[in-house]
Protein backbone atom coordinates (compact mmCIF):
# COMPACT_ATOMS: atom_id res chain seq x y z
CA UNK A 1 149.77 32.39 170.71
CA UNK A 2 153.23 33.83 171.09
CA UNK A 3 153.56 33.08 167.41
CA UNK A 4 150.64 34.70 166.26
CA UNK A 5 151.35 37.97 168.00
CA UNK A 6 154.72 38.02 166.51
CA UNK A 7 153.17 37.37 163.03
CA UNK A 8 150.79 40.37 163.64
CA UNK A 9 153.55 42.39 164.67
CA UNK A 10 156.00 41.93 161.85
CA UNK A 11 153.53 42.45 159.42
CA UNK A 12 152.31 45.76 161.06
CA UNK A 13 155.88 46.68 161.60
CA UNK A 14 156.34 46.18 157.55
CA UNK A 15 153.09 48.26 157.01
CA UNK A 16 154.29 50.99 158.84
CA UNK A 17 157.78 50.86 157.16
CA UNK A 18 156.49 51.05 153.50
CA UNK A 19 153.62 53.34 154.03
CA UNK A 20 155.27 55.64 156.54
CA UNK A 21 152.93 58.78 157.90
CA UNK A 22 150.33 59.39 154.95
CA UNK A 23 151.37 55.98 153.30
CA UNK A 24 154.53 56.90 150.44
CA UNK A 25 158.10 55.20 151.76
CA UNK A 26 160.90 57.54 152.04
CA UNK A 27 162.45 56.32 148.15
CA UNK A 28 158.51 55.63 146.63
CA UNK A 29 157.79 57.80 143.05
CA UNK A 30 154.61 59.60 143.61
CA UNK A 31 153.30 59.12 139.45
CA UNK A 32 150.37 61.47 138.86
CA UNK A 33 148.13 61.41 135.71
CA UNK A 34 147.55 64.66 134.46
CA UNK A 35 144.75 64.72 131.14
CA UNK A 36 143.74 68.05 129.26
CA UNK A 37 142.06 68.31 125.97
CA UNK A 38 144.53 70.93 124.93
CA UNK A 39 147.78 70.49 122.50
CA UNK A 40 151.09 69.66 124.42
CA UNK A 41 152.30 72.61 123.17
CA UNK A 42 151.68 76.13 121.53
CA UNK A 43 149.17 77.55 123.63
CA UNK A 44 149.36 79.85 127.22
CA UNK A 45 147.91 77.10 129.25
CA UNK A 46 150.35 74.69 127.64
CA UNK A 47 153.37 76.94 128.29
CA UNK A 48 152.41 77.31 131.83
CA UNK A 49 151.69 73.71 132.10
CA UNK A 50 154.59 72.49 131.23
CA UNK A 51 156.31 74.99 133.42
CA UNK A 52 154.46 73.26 136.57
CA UNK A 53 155.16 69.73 135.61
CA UNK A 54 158.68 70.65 134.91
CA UNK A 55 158.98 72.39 138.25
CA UNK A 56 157.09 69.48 140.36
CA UNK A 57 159.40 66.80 139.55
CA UNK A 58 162.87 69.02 139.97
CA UNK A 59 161.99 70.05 143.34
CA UNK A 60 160.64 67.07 144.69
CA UNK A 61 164.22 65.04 143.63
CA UNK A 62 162.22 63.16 141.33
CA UNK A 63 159.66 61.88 143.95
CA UNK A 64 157.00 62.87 142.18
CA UNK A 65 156.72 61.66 138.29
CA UNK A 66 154.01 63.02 135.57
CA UNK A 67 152.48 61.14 132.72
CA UNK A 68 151.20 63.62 130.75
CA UNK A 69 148.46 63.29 128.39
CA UNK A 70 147.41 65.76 126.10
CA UNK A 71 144.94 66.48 123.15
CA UNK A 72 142.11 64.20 124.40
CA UNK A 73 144.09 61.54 124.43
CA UNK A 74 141.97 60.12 127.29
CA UNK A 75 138.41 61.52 126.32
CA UNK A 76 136.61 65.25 126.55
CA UNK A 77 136.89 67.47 129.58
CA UNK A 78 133.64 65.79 131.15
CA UNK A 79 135.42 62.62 130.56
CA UNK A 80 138.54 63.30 132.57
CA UNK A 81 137.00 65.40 135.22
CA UNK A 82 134.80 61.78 135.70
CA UNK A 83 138.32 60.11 136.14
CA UNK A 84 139.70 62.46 137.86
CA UNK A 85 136.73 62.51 140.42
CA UNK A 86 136.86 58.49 140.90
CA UNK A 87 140.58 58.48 141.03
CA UNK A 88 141.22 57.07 137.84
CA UNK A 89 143.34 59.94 137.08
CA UNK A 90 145.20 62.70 139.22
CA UNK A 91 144.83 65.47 137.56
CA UNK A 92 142.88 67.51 135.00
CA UNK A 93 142.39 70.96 133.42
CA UNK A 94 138.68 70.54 132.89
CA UNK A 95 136.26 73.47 131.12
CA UNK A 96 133.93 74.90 133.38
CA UNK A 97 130.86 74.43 130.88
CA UNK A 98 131.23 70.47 131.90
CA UNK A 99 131.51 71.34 135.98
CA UNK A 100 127.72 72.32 135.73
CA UNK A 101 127.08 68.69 135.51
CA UNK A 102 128.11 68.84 139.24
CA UNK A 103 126.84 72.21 139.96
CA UNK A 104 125.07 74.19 137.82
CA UNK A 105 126.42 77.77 140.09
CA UNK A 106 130.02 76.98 137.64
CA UNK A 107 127.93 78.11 134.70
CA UNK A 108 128.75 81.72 136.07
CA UNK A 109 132.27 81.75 134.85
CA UNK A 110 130.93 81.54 131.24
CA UNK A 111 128.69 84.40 131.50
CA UNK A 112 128.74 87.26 128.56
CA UNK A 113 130.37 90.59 129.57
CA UNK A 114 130.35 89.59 133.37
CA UNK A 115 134.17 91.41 133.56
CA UNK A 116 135.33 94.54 131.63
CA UNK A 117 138.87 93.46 131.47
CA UNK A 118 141.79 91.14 131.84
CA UNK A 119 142.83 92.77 135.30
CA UNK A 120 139.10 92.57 136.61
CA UNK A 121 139.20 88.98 136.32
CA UNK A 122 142.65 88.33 137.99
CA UNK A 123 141.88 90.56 140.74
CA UNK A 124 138.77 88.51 141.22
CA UNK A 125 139.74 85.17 140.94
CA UNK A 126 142.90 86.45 143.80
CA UNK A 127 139.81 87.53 145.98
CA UNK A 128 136.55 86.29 147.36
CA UNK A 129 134.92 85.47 143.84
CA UNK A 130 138.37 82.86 143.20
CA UNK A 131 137.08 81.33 146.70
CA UNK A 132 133.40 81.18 146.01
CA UNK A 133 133.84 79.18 142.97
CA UNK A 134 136.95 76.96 144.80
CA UNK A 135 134.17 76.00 146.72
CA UNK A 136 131.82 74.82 144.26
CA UNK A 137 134.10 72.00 144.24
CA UNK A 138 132.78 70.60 147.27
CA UNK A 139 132.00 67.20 147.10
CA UNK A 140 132.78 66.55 143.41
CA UNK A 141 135.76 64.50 144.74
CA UNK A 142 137.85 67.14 143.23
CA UNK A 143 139.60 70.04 144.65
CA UNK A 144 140.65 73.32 142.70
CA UNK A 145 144.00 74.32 143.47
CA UNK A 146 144.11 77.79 141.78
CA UNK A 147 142.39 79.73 139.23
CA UNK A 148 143.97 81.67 136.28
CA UNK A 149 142.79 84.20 133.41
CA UNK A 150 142.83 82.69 130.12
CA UNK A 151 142.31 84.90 127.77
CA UNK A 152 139.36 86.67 126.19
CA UNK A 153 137.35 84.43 123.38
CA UNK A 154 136.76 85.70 119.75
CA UNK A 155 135.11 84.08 117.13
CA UNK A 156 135.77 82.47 113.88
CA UNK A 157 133.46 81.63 111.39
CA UNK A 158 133.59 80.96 107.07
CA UNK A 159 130.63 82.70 106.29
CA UNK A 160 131.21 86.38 107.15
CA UNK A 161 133.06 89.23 109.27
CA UNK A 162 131.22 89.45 112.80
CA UNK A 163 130.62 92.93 113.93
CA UNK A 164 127.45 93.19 115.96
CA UNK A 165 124.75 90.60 116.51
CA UNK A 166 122.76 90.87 113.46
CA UNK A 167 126.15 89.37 111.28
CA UNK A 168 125.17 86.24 113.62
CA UNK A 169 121.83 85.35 112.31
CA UNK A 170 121.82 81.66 111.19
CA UNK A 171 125.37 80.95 111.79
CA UNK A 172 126.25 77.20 112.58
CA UNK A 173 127.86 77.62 115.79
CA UNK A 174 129.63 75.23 118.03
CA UNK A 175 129.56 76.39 121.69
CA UNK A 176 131.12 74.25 124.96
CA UNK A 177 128.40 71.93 126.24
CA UNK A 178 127.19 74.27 128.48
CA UNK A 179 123.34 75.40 129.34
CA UNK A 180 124.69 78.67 129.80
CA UNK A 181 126.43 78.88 126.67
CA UNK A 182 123.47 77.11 124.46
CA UNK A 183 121.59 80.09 125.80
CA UNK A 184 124.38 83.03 125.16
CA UNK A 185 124.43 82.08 121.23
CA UNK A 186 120.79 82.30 120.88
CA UNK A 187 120.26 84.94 122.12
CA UNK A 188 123.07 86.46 119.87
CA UNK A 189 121.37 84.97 117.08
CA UNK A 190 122.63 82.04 116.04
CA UNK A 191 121.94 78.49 115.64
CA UNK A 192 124.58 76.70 118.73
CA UNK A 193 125.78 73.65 118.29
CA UNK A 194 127.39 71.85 121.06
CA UNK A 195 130.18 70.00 120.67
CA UNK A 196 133.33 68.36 122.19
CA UNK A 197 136.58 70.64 121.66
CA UNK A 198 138.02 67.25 119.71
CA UNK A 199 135.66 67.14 117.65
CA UNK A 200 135.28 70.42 116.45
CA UNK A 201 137.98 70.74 113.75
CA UNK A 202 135.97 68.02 111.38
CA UNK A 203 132.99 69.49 112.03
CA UNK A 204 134.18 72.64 110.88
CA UNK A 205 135.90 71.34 107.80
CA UNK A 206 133.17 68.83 106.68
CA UNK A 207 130.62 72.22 107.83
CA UNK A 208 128.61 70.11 110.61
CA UNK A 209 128.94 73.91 111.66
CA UNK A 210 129.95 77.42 110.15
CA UNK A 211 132.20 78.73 113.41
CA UNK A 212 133.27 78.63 117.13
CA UNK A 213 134.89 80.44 120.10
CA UNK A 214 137.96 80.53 121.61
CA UNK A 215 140.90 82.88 122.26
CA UNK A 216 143.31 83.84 119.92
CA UNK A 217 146.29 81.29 121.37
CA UNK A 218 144.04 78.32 120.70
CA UNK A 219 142.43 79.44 118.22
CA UNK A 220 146.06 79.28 115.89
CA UNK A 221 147.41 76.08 117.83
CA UNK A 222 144.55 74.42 116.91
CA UNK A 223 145.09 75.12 113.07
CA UNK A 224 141.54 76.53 112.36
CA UNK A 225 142.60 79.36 110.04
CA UNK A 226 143.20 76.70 106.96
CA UNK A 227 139.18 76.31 107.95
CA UNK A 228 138.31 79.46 108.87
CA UNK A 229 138.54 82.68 107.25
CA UNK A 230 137.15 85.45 110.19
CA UNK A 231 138.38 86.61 113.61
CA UNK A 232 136.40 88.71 115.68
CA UNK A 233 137.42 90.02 118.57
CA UNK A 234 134.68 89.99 120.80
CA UNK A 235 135.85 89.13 124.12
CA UNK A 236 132.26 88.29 125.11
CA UNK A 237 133.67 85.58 127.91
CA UNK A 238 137.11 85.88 130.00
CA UNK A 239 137.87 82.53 130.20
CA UNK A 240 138.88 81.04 133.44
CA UNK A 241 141.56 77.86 133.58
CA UNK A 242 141.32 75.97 136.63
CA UNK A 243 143.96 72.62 137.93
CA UNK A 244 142.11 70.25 139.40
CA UNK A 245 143.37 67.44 141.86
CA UNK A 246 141.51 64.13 143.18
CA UNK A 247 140.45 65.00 146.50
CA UNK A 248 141.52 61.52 147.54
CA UNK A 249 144.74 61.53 145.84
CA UNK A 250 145.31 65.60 147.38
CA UNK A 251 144.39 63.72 150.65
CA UNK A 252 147.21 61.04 150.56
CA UNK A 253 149.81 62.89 149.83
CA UNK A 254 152.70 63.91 152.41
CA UNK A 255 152.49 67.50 153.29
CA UNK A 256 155.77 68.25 151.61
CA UNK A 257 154.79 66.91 148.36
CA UNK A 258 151.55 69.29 148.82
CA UNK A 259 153.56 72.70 149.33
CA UNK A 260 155.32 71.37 146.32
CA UNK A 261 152.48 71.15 143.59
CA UNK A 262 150.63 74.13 145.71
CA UNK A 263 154.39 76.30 144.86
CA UNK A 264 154.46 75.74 141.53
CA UNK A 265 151.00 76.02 140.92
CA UNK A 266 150.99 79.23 142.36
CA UNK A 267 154.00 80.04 140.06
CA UNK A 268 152.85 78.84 137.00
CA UNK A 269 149.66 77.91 136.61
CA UNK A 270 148.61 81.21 138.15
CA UNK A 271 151.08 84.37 138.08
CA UNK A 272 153.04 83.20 134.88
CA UNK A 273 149.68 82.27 133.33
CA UNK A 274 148.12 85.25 134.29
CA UNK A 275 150.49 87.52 132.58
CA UNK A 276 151.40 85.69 129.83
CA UNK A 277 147.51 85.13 128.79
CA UNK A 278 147.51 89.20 128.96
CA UNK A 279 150.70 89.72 126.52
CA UNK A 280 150.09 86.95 124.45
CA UNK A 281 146.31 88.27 122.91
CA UNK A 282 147.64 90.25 120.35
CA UNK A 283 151.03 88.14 119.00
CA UNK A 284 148.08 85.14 118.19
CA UNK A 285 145.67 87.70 116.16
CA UNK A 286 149.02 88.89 114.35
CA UNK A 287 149.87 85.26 113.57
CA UNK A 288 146.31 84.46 112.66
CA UNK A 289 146.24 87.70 110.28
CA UNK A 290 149.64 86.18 108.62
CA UNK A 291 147.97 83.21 108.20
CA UNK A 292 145.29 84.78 106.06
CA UNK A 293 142.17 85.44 108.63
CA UNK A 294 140.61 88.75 108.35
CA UNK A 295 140.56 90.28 111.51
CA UNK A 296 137.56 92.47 112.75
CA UNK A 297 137.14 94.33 116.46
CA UNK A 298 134.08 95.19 118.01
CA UNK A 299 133.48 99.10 118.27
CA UNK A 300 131.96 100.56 121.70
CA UNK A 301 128.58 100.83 119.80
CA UNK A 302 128.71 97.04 118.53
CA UNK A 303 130.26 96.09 122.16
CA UNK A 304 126.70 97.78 123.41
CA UNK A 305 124.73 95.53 120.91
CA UNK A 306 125.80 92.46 122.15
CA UNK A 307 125.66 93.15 125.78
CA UNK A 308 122.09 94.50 125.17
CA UNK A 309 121.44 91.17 123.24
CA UNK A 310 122.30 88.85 126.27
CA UNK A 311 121.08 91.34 128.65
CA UNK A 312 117.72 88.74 129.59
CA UNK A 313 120.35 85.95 130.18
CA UNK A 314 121.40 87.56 133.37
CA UNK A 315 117.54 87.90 134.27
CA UNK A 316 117.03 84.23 134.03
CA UNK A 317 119.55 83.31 135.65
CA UNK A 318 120.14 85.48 138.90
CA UNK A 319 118.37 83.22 140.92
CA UNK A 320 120.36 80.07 140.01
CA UNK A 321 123.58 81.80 140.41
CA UNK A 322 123.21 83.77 143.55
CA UNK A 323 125.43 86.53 144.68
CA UNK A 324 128.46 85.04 142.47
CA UNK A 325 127.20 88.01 139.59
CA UNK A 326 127.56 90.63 142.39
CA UNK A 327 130.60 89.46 143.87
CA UNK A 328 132.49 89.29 140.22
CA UNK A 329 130.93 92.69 138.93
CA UNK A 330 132.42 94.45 141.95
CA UNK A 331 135.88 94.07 140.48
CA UNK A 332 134.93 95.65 137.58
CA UNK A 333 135.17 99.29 139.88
């Protein structure tokens, strides 16, 4: 008997060494996952990004370690926020067109014309809209830890200059695989397509479809000017980026390593990402112009057009989304 309580102590006593407090050992590397369909490079988000990762692992002393995977290396954004979810993976960037698999109230963040400006939807996502939709992630098995502008989308297309909705009729074009999207482009008068983001540079090349959106930084990382010929500066969505975490991963983790990744992401992947994706707009439509893309911007009458054209979208969709149109227009004061 005497030996058998001895055994269960030492091996307790060896548990407790090794997986001290919230189970890491003083000298164990913390090795976090971290998947985005973006480039590793090039773009705001990527910048900022790097930034973070960069920051993480100097002032942890090299506890915590990041494999970084970039360009869909491990699948689309509903792919990795799947993995991320079940643990597979640590960390994602995913869109918010593939959250409304796991609540269809994210779909607000891709509504047309729902801010007036870059500084509307910082000061929003700082204040109570920013913890309305952090909550959304409420049993996903993920958890947001901040929420950053990313730039206003144009779009591209080979057919024609885009200047009010009319230029849209029977354009080919892919849209994020989002209900609220699908909806947006037909009622702007084209034909949507969706699509995964790493698929869409064959589809534009071979013509599976005539044009897309994104913002400008993308939009020249990505290389589609040697497939596109138009920019239009619409701005009809601000996008949002968003770092996600495994809940269960978050959960493990030693509350030092947490101010850690909750520092820098505060540093980078919100305030430097918030101001560069506001000075950065107009260096990417300069570079896409020098690449040979005709450049066209929306005039207030054409602006009207548009936001008269998607006008019964926010009709149909009030009840669904709640107070979270409210709460966002109020920054727009």
């Amino acid at each position: 008997m005497f030996v058998l309580v001895l055994s269960v102590f030492m091996v307790l006593t060896a548990f407790c060494w090794v997986f001290p407090g919230r189970g890491y050992a003083a000298d164990t590397v913390v090795r976090i996952k971290l998947g985005t369909v973006g480039p590793e490079e090039g773009t705001d988000m990527a910048s900022a990004t790097r930034r973070f990762i960069d920051g993480v692992e100097a002032d942890s002393g090299g506890k915590i370690k990041f494999d970084y995977y970039t360009n869909g290396s491990l699948g689309g954004d509903f792919d990795m926020a799947e993995m991320c979810a079940l643990g597979t993976i640590q960390m994602c960037q995913p869109a918010f067109s593939v959250m409304g698999t796991y609540n269809p109230k994210f779909g607000v963040v891709d509504m047309p014309f729902l801010f007036d400006g870059p500084d509307n939807v910082i000061a929003a996502l700082a204040g109570d809209f920013g913890d309305e939709i952090k909550k959304l992630y409420d049993g996903t098995g993920m958890m947001c830890l901040g929420l950053a502008y990313g730039g206003g989308r144009g779009m591209t297309n080979s057919k024609r200059p885009i200047t009010e909705p009319a230029d849209m009729k029977g354009l080919k074009m892919r849209v994020m695989e989002s209900p609220t999207y699908i909806e947006m482009f037909k009622l702007f008068g084209s034909n949507p397509t969706p699509m995964s983001f790493s698929e869409l540079f064959t589809a534009l090349q071979n013509g599976t479809v005539d044009g897309q959106d994104n913002d400008p930084s993308l939009t020249f990382v990505a290389q589609f000017y040697e497939v596109q010929k138009y920019f239009s500066v619409t701005d009809h969505v601000y996008a949002i980026n968003s770092m996600v975490i495994s809940e269960n991963f978050w959960n493990s983790l030693p509350d030092e390593l947490k101010k850690i990744i909750e520092d820098n992401n505060q540093k980078y992947m919100i305030d430097y990402l918030n101001e560069l994706g506001k000075a950065s707009a107009d260096d990417y439509i300069q570079k896409l112009a020098e690449k040979g893309m005709e450049i066209t911007r929306l005039t207030d009458e054409n602006r009207a057009k548009f936001r008269e054209a998607v006008a019964p979208l926010y009709d149909s969709l009030k009840d669904k989304f709640g107070s979270l149109v409210e709460i966002a227009r109020k920054y727009n004061s």
